[in-house]
Protein backbone atom coordinates (compact mmCIF):
# COMPACT_ATOMS: atom_id res chain seq x y z
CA UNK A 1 -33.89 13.81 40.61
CA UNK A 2 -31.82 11.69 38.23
CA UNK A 3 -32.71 8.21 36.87
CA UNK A 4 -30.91 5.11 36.17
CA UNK A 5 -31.29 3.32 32.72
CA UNK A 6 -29.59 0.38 31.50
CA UNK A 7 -28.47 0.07 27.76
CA UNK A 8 -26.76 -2.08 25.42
CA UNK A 9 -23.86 -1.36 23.33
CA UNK A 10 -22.83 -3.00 19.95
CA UNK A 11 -19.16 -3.80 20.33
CA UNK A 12 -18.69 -3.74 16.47
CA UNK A 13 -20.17 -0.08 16.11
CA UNK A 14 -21.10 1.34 18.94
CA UNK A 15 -24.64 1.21 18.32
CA UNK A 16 -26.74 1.76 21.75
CA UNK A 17 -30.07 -0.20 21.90
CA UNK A 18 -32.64 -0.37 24.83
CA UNK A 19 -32.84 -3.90 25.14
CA UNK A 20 -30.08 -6.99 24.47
CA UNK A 21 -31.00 -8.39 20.81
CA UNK A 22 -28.80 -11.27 19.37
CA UNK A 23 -28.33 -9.69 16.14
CA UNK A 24 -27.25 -4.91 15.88
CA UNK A 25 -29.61 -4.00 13.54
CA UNK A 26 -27.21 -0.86 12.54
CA UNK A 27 -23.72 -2.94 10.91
CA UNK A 28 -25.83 -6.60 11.07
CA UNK A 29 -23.52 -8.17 13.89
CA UNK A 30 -23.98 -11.64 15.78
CA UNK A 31 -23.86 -11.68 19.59
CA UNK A 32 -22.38 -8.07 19.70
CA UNK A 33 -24.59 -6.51 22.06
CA UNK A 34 -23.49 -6.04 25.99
CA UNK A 35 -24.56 -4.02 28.60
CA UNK A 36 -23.39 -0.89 29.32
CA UNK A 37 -23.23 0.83 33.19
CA UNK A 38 -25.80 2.24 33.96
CA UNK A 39 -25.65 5.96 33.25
CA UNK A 40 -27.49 9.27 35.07
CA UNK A 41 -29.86 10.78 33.28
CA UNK A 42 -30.75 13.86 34.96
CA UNK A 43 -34.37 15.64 34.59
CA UNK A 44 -33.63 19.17 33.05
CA UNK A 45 -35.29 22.02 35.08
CA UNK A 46 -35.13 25.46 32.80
CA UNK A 47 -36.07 27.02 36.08
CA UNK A 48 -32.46 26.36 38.20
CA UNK A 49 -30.22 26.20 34.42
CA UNK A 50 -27.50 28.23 34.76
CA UNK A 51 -26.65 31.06 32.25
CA UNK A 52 -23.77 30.07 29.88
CA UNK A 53 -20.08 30.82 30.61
CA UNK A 54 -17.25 31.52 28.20
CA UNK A 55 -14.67 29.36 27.81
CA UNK A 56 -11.04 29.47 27.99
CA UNK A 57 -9.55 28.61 24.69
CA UNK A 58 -5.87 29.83 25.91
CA UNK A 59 -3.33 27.05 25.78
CA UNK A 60 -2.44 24.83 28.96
CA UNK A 61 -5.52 25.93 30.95
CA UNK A 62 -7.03 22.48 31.78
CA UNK A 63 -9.42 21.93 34.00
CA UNK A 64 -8.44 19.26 37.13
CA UNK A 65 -7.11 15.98 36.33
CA UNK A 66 -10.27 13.57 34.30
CA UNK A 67 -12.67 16.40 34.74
CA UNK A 68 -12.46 18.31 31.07
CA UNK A 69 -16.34 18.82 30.06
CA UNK A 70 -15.36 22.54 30.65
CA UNK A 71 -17.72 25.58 31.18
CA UNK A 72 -20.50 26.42 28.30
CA UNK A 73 -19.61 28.60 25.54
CA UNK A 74 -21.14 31.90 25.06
CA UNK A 75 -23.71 32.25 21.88
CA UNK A 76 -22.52 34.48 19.32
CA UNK A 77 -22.15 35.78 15.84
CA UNK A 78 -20.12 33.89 13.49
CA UNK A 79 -17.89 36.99 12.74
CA UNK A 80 -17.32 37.95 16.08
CA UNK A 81 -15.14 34.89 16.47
CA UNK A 82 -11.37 35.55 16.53
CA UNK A 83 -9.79 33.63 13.57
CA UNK A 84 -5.94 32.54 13.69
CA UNK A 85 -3.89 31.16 11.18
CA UNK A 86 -3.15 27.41 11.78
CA UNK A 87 0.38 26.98 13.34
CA UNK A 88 2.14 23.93 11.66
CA UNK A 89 4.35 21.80 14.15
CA UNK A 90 6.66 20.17 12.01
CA UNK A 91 7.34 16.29 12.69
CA UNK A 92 10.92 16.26 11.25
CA UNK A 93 10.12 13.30 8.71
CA UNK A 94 8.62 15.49 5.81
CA UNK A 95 6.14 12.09 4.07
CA UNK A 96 4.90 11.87 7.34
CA UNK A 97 4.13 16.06 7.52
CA UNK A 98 2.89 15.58 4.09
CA UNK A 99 0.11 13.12 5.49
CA UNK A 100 -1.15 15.10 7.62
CA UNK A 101 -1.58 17.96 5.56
CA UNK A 102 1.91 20.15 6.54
CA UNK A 103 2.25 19.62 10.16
CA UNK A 104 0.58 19.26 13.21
CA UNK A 105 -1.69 21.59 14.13
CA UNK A 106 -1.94 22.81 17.74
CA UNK A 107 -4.68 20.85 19.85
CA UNK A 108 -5.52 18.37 16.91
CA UNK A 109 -6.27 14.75 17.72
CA UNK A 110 -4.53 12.16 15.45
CA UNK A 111 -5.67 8.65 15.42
CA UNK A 112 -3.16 6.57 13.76
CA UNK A 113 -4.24 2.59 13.11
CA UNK A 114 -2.20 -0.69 11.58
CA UNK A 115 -1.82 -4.27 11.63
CA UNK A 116 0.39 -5.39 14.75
CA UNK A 117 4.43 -4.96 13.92
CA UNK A 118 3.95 -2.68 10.85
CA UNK A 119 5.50 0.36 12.47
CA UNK A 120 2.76 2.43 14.27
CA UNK A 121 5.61 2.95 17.50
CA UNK A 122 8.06 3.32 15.51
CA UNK A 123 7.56 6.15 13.22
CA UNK A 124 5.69 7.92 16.67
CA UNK A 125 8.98 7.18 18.90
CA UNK A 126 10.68 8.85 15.65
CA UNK A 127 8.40 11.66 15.59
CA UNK A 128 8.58 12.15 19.44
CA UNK A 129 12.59 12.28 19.77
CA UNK A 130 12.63 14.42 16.59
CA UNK A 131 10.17 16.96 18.17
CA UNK A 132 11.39 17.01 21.65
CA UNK A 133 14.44 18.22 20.08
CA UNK A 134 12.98 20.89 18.28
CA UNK A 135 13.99 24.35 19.39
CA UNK A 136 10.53 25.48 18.92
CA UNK A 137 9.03 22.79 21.24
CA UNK A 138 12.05 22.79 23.76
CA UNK A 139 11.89 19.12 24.82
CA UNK A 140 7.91 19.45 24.75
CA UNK A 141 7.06 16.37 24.31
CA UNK A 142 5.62 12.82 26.59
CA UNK A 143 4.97 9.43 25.36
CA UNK A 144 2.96 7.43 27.21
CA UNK A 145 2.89 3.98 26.84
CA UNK A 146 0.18 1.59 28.20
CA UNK A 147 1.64 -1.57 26.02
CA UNK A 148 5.33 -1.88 26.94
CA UNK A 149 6.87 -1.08 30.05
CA UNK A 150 9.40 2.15 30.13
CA UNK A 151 12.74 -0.42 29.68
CA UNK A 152 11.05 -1.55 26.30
CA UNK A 153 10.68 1.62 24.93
CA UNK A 154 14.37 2.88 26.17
CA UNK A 155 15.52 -0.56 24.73
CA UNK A 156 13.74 0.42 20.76
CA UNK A 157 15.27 4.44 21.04
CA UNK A 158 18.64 2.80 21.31
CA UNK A 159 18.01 0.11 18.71
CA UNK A 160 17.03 2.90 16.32
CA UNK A 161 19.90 5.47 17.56
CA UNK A 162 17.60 7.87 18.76
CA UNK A 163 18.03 11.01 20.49
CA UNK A 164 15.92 10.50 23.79
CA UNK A 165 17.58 13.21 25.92
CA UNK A 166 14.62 15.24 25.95
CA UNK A 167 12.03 12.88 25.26
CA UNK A 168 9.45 12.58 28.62
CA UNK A 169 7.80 9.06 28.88
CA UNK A 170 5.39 7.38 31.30
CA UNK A 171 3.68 4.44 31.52
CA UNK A 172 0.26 4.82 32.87
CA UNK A 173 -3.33 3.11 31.44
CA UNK A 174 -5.85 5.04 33.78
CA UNK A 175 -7.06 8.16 31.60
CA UNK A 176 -7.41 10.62 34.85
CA UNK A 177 -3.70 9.74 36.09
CA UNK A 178 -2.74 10.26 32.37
CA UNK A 179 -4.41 13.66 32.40
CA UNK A 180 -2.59 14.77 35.45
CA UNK A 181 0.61 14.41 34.39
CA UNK A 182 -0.53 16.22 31.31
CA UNK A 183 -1.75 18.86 33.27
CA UNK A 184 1.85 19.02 34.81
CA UNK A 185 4.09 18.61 32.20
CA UNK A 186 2.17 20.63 29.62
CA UNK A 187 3.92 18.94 26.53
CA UNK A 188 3.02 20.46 23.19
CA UNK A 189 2.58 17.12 21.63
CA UNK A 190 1.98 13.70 23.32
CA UNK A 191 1.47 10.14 22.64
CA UNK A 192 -1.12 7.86 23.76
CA UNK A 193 0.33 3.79 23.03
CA UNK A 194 -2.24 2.21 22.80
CA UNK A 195 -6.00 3.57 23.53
CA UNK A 196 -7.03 0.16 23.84
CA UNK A 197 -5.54 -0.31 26.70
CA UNK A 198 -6.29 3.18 28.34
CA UNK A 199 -9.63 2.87 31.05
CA UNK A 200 -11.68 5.33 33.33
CA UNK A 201 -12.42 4.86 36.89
CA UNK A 202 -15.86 6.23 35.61
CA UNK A 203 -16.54 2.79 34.26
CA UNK A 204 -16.76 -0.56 35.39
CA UNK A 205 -15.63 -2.63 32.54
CA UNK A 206 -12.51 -4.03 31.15
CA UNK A 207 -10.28 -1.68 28.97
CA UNK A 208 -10.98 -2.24 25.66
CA UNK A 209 -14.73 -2.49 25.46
CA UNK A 210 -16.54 -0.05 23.72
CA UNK A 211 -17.76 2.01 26.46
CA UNK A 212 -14.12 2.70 27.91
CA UNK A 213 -12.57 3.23 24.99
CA UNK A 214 -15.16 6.02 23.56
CA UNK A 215 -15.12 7.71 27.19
CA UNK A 216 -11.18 7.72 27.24
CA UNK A 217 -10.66 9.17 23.62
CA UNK A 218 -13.20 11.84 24.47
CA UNK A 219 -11.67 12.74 28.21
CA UNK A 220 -8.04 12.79 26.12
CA UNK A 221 -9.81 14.70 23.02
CA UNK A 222 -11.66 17.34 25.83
CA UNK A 223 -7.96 17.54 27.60
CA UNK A 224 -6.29 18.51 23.59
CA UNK A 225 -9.18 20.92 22.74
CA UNK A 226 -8.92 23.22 26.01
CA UNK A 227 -4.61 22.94 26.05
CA UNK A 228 -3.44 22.91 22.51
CA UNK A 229 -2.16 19.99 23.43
CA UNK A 230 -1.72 18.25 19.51
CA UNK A 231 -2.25 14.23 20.73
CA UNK A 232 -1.25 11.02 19.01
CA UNK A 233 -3.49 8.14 19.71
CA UNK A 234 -2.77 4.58 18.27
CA UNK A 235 -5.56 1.99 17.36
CA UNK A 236 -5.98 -1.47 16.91
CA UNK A 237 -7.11 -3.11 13.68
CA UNK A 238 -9.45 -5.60 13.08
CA UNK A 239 -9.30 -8.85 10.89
CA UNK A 240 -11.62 -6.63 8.51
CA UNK A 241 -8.77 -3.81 8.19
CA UNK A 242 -10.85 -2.06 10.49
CA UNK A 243 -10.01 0.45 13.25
CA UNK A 244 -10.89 -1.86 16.55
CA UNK A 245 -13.61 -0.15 18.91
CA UNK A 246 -16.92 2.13 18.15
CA UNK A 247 -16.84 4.06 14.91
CA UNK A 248 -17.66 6.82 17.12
CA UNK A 249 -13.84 6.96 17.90
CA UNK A 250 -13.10 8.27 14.13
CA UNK A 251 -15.74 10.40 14.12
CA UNK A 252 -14.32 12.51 17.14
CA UNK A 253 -10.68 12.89 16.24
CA UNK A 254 -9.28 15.19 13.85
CA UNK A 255 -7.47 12.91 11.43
CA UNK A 256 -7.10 9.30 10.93
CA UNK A 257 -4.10 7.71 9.52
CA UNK A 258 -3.75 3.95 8.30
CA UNK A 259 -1.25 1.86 8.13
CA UNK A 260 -0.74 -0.28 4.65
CA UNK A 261 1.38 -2.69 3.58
CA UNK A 262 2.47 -6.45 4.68
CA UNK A 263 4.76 -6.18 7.93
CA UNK A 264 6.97 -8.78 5.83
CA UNK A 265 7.74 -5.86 2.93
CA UNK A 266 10.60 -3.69 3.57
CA UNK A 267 7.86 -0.82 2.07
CA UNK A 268 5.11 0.69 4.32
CA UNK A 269 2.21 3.50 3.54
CA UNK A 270 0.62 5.80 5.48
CA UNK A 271 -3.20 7.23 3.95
CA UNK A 272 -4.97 10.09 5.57
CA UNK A 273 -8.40 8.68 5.25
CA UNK A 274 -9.81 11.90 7.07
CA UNK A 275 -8.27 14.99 7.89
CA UNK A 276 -9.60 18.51 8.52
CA UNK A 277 -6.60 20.35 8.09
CA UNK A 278 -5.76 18.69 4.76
CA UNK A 279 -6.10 16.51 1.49
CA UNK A 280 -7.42 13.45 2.07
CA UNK A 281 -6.33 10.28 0.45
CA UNK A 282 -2.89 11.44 0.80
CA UNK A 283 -0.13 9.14 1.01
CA UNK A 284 3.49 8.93 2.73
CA UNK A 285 5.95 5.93 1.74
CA UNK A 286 8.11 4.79 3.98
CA UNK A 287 11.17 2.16 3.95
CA UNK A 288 11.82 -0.23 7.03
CA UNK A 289 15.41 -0.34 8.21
CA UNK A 290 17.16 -1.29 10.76
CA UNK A 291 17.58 2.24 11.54
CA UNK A 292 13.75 2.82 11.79
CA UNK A 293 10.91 4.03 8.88
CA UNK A 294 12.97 5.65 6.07
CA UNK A 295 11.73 8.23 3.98
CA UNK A 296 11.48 7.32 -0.24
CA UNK A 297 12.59 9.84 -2.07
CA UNK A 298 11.44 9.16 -5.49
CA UNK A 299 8.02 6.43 -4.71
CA UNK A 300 6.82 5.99 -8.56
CA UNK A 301 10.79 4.31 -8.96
CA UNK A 302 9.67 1.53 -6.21
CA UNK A 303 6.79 0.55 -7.99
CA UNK A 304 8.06 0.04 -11.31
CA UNK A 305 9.51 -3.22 -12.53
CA UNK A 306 12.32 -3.01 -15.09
CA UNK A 307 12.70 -6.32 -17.62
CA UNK A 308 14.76 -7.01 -20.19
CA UNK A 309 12.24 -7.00 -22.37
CA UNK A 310 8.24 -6.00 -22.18
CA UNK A 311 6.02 -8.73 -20.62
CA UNK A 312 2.38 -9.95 -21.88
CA UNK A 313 -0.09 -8.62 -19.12
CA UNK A 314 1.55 -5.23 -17.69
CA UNK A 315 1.32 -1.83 -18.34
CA UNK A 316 2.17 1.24 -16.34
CA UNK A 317 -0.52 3.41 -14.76
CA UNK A 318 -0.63 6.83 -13.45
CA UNK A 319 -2.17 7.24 -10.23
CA UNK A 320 -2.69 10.34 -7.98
CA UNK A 321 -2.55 9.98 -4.18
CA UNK A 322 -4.01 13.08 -2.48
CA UNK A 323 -1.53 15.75 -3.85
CA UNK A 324 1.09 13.49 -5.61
CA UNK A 325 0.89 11.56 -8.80
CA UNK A 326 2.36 8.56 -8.29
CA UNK A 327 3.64 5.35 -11.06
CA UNK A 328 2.48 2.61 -10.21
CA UNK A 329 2.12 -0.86 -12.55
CA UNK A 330 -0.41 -2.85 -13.18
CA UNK A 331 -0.32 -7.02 -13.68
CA UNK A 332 -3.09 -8.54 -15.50
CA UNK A 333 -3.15 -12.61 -15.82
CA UNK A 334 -5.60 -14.43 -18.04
CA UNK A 335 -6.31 -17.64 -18.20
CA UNK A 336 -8.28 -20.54 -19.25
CA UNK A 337 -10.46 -21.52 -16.19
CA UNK A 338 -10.94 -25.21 -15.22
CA UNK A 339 -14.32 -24.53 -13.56
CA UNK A 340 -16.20 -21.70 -12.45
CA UNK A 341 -13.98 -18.69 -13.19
CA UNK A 342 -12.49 -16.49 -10.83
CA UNK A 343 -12.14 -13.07 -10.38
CA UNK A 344 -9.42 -11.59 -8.15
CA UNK A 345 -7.88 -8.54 -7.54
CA UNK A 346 -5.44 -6.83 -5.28
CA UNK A 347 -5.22 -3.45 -4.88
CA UNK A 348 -8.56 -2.27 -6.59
CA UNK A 349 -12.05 -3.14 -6.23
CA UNK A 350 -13.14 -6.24 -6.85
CA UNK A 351 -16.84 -5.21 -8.10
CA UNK A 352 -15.36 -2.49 -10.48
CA UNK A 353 -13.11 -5.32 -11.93
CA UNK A 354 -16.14 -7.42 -12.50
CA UNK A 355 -17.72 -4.00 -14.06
CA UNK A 356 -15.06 -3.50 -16.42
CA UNK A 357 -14.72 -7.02 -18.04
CA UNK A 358 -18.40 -6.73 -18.69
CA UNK A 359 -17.55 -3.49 -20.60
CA UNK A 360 -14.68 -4.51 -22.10
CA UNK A 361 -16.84 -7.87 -23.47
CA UNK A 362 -19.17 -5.14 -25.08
CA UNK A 363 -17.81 -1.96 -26.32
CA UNK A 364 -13.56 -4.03 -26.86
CA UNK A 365 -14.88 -6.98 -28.27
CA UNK A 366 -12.45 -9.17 -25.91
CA UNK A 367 -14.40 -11.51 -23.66
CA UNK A 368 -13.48 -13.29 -20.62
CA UNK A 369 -16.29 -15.62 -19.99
CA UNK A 370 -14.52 -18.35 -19.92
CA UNK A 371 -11.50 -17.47 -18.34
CA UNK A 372 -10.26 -16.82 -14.84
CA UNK A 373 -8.89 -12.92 -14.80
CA UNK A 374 -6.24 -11.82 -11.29
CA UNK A 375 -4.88 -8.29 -11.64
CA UNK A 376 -2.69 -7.25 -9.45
CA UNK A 377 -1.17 -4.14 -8.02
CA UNK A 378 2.90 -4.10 -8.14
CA UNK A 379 4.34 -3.04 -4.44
CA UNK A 380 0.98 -3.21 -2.36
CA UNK A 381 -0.50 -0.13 -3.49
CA UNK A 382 -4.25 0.00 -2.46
CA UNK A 383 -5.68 2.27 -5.93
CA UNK A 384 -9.19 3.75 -5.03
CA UNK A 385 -9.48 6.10 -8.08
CA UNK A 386 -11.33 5.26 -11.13
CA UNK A 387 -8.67 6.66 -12.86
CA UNK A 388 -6.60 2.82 -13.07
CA UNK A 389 -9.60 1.69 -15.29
CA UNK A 390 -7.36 2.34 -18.51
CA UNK A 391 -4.59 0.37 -17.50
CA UNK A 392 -6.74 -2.16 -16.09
CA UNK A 393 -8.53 -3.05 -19.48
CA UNK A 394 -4.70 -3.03 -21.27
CA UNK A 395 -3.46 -5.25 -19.29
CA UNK A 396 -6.28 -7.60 -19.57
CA UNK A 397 -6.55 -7.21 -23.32
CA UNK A 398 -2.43 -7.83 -23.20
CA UNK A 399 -2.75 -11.20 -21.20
CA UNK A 400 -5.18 -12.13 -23.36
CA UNK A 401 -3.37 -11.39 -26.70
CA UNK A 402 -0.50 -12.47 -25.13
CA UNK A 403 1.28 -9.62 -26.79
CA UNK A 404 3.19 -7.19 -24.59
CA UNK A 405 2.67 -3.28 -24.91
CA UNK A 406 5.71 -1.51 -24.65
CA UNK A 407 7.63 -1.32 -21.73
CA UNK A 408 8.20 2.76 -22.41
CA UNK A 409 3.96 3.46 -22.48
CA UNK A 410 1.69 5.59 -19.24
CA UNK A 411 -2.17 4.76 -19.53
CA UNK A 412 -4.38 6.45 -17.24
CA UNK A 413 -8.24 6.90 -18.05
CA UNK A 414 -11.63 6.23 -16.71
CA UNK A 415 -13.95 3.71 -18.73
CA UNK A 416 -17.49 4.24 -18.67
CA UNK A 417 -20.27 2.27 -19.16
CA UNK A 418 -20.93 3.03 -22.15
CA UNK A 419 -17.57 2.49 -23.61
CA UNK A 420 -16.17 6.50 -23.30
CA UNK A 421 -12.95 7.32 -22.13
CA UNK A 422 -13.95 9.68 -19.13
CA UNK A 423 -11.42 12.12 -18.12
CA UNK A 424 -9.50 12.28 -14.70
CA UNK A 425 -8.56 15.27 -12.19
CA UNK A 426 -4.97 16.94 -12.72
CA UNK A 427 -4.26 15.00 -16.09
CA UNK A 428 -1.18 17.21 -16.97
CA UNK A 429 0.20 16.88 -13.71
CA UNK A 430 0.46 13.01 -14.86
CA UNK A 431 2.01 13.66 -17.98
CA UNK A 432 4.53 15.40 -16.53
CA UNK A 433 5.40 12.91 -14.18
CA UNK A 434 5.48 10.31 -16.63
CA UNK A 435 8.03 12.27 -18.64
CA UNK A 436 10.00 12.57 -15.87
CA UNK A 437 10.64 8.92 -15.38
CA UNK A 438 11.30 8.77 -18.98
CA UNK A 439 8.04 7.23 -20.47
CA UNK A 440 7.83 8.32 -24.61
CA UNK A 441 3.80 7.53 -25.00
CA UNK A 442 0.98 7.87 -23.33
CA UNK A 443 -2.90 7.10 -23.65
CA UNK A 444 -4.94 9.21 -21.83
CA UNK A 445 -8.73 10.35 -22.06
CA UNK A 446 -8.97 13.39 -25.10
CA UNK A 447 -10.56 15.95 -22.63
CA UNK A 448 -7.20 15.29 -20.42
CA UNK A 449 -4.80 16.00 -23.47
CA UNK A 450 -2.56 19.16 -23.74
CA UNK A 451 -2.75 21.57 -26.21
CA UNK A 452 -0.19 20.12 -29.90
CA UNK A 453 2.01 23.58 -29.25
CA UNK A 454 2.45 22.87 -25.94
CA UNK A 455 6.49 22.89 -25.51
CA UNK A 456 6.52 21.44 -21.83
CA UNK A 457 4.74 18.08 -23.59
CA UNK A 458 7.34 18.00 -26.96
CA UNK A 459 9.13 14.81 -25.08
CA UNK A 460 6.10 12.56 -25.14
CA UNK A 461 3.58 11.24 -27.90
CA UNK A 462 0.65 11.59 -26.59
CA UNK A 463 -2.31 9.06 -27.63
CA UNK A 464 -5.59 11.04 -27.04
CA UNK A 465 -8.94 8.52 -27.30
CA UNK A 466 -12.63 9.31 -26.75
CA UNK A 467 -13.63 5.19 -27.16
CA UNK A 468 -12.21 1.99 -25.14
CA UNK A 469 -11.86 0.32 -28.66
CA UNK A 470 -9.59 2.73 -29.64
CA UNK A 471 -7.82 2.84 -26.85
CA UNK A 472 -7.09 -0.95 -27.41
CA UNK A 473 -6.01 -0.52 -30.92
CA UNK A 474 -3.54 2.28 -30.13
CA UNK A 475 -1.72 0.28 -27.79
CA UNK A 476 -1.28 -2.69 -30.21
CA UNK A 477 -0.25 -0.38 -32.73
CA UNK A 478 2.67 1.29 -30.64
C-alpha cells in the first residue's frame, strides 16, 4: 500500500517542511514556501525486498529513456573495488582545463553559473566545436539547447568562426526526450542550455521551480553516472550572486564553476568553487572578443597599472588562485568623512576590512575613526585569502600619509589580531613570480622568507617582518 503526503518546498533552498509557514526557518526566507506534488511513499515490507543486484558501470549502458534509478549495487569490501586512473578529456582551451582540474573526467557533472551575457554559451559552444573535433572523441559531442532555438545557435558558431561540422545539437526542454536522444547518440560529452528551463513529465509544475529543477539535474546526473557521459549543465544566478534553484543542485554535481566579472569588461573569470577531481579556488582568465573568450597568457600583466610615477594609496599584492600565484593591485582611498564614515570594499570582505582598521588603529598607530576608508581591487578580482591583509594595511597607511610606496615593491602577509605578521601557503612560489614581472622588494611575513644564500632570490631585496609596525616603517623607508 503506498500513501500520499503533501509537502512544502522552500524555493530559496530547497528546504521541505510539512506544513506552509510564511517565513523557511532553514535560510530565513519570506513567502518562499509552495507546495510540492504529492509524492508516493511506499510502506517497506523486508518480507517481499528483493536481494541486491550489481550494477553496470560500463559506458553507454543506460537504462530506457527518463528511467535511470538503475539496479542496487552489490555490498562489498572497499578493496575489492576495481580502481582506474581518471581519463582527462581535454577541452582545447587550456584556462578552462586548468579550472577544472586538467580535463574532463568521464561521467562527471559540471554545473557552470553567471550573470546573463557574461559568456556561459559561449565558452561551452567553444568547448563543444573544439571537442567534437577531437580525434579522440570523433564528433562525440550534442548541445542541447532549451533557451534559443537551433538557428540562434548556428547564427553565434558562425559569428565566432567556429567549426560546427561535427557538432550534434537539439533543442528539446523535456528531460525524458532529452535522455533518449542521449541514449541514441551516445556523445561523450554534452550540454544542457539552460537547466532552468529543462522539466519532467513526472511533475506538475512549471520549469523552473524547485521541484523540477532538482528532479531534472538528478535524472541527467543518474543518465552521466551509468554512461560516462561527462555533462555540462548551465545555471542561473540570482541578484545575491547565487546559483538560482535548491542548493541541493550543487550538492549533487561534481564541480561548480562561476562566472566573475562585469559583462561590460572585456576580462572574464572562471572559479572552481567545488571540484572533486581538483584544486578548488582555481581560476581561468579569459578575454572577450569578437572572436569568442580568449585565453590570457600572462594574467598578473592585466592587473597591474603602470604610472609615470608611484601613486599615494596603491601597492601591489601577491595573491594565489588555486594553483597559480597571481599580481594583482590593491587601491586604498582615505578620506575625511562628512558624516558617519563609510567602509567599502570591492573585491575582499567587507568585515575583515573593518577587522583590520581596528588592528591597524592598535598595533600601527594610524587611525581611521574619522575617516571614510574604500579599497578596491584593480580588474575585478574577487581575493578570498587572508593573504591580501599586508597590502591592504599599506595601502591604507599610504592614502593616509599621502606618500606613495614605490611603484617597484610586492607585499603579501597575513595580519593578526594581535599585530603578527602570520605567514601564507607557497610564499616562495610568490617571490618568484614577483621577480618575474620585475618587482626589486618585497615585504613578506619572516616565516615565508628564503634562506640569505639562496641564489634563485639574489634579484630581489627581500623585507622579512614579524610586527605590522614594522611592516609600515619598512615601506616608508624604501
Amino acid at each position: 500500500m503506498a500513501k500520499n503526503k503533501s509537502s512544502y518546498v522552500c524555493q530559496h533552498c530547497g528546504a521541505h517542511f510539512g506544513k506552509w509557514a510564511g517565513q523557511c526557518t532553514d535560510c530565513g526566507e519570506w513567502n518562499s514556501l509552495v507546495e510540492a506534488p504529492n509524492v508516493s511513499m511506499p510502506h517497506h515490507n523486508k518480507s517481499t525486498a528483493k536481494p541486491n543486484a550489481s550494477r553496470s558501470t560500463s559506458r553507454n549502458t543506460a537504462t530506457p529513456a527518463g528511467n535511470y534509478s538503475g539496479t542496487h549495487s552489490a555490498v562489498m569490501p572497499l578493496n575489492a573495488v576495481s580502481v582506474t586512473l581518471d581519463t582527462r578529456l581535454p577541452t582545447g582551451i587550456s584556462e578552462f582545463d586548468r579550472v577544472l582540474g586538467g580535463g574532463l573526467v568521464a561521467g562527471s557533472v559540471v554545473l557552470i553559473g553567471g550573470d546573463p551575457g557574461i559568456g556561459k554559451s559561449t565558452i561551452l559552444l567553444q568547448t563543444a566545436t573544439n571537442m567534437a573535433r577531437a580525434d579522440s572523441l570523433a564528433g562525440s559531442a550534442l548541445y542541447v539547447t532549451g533557451e534559443e532555438s537551433l538557428a540562434q545557435v548556428a547564427m553565434r558558431a558562425k559569428r565566432l568562426d567556429l567549426p560546427a561540422d561535427r557538432l550534434r545539437v537539439l533543442a528539446e526542454t523535456n528531460v525524458e526526450t532529452i535522455c533518449a536522444a542521449l541514449t541514441q547518440e551516445q556523445p561523450a560529452i554534452a550540454i544542457i542550455d539552460s537547466i532552468q528551463t529543462i522539466y519532467t513529465d513526472a511533475i506538475n509544475s512549471a520549469p523552473g521551480g524547485v521541484s523540477q529543477i532538482r528532479e531534472s539535474a538528478a535524472i541527467l546526473t543518474r543518465y552521466a553516472k551509468q554512461t560516462g557521459t561527462a555533462l555540462f549543465l548551465v545555471g542561473h544566478v540570482t541578484k545575491e550572486g547565487t546559483l538560482a534553484g535548491p542548493r541541493v543542485l550543487e550538492h549533487m554535481v561534481d564541480t561548480v564553476l562561476y562566472f566573475e566579472g562585469q559583462s561590460d569588461s572585456r576580462f572574464r573569470m572562471i572559479r572552481a568553487v567545488k571540484n572533486r577531481f581538483g584544486a578548488v579556488n582555481e581560476l581561468g582568465i579569459f578575454g572577450m572578443t569578437d572572436m569568442g573568450l580568449k585565453e590570457v597568457a600572462n594574467p598578473s600583466a592585466i592587473f597591474l597599472s603602470r604610472y609615470d610615477k608611484p601613486v599615494a594609496g596603491s601597492v601591489v599584492m601577491v595573491s594565489r588562485e588555486g594553483t597559480r600565484p597571481l599580481l594583482v593591485e590593491v587601491q586604498a582611498l582615505v578620506d575625511d568623512s562628512q558624516g558617519q564614515p563609510r567602509r567599502m570594499a570591492l573585491g575582499l570582505d567587507f568585515q575583515r576590512l573593518s577587522m583590520l582598521l581596528a588592528v591597524m588603529h592598535r598595533h600601527g598607530g594610524i587611525h581611521t575613526s574619522g575617516q571614510d576608508v574604500y579599497v578596491n581591487v584593480v580588474g575585478g578580482v574577487k581575493v578570498i585569502e587572508t593573504g591580501s591583509d599586508l597590502a591592504v594595511l599599506l595601502a591604507c597607511a599610504s592614502s593616509i600619509k599621502e606618500k606613495p610606496l614605490p611603484s617597484s615593491l610586492a607585499v603579501f602577509g597575513e595580519v593578526g589580531l594581535s599585530g603578527e605578521i602570520r605567514p601564507v601557503p607557497n610564499g616562495q612560489e610568490r617571490l618568484k613570480e614577483a621577480m618575474k614581472h620585475g618587482f626589486k622588494h618585497a615585504i613578506i611575513p619572516k616565516a615565508n622568507a628564503p634562506a640569505k644564500d639562496a641564489p634563485q632570490f639574489k634579484g630581489i631585496n627581500v623585507i622579512a617582518v614579524e610586527r605590522l609596525d614594522d611592516a609600515i616603517e619598512s615601506a616608508f623607508e624604501l
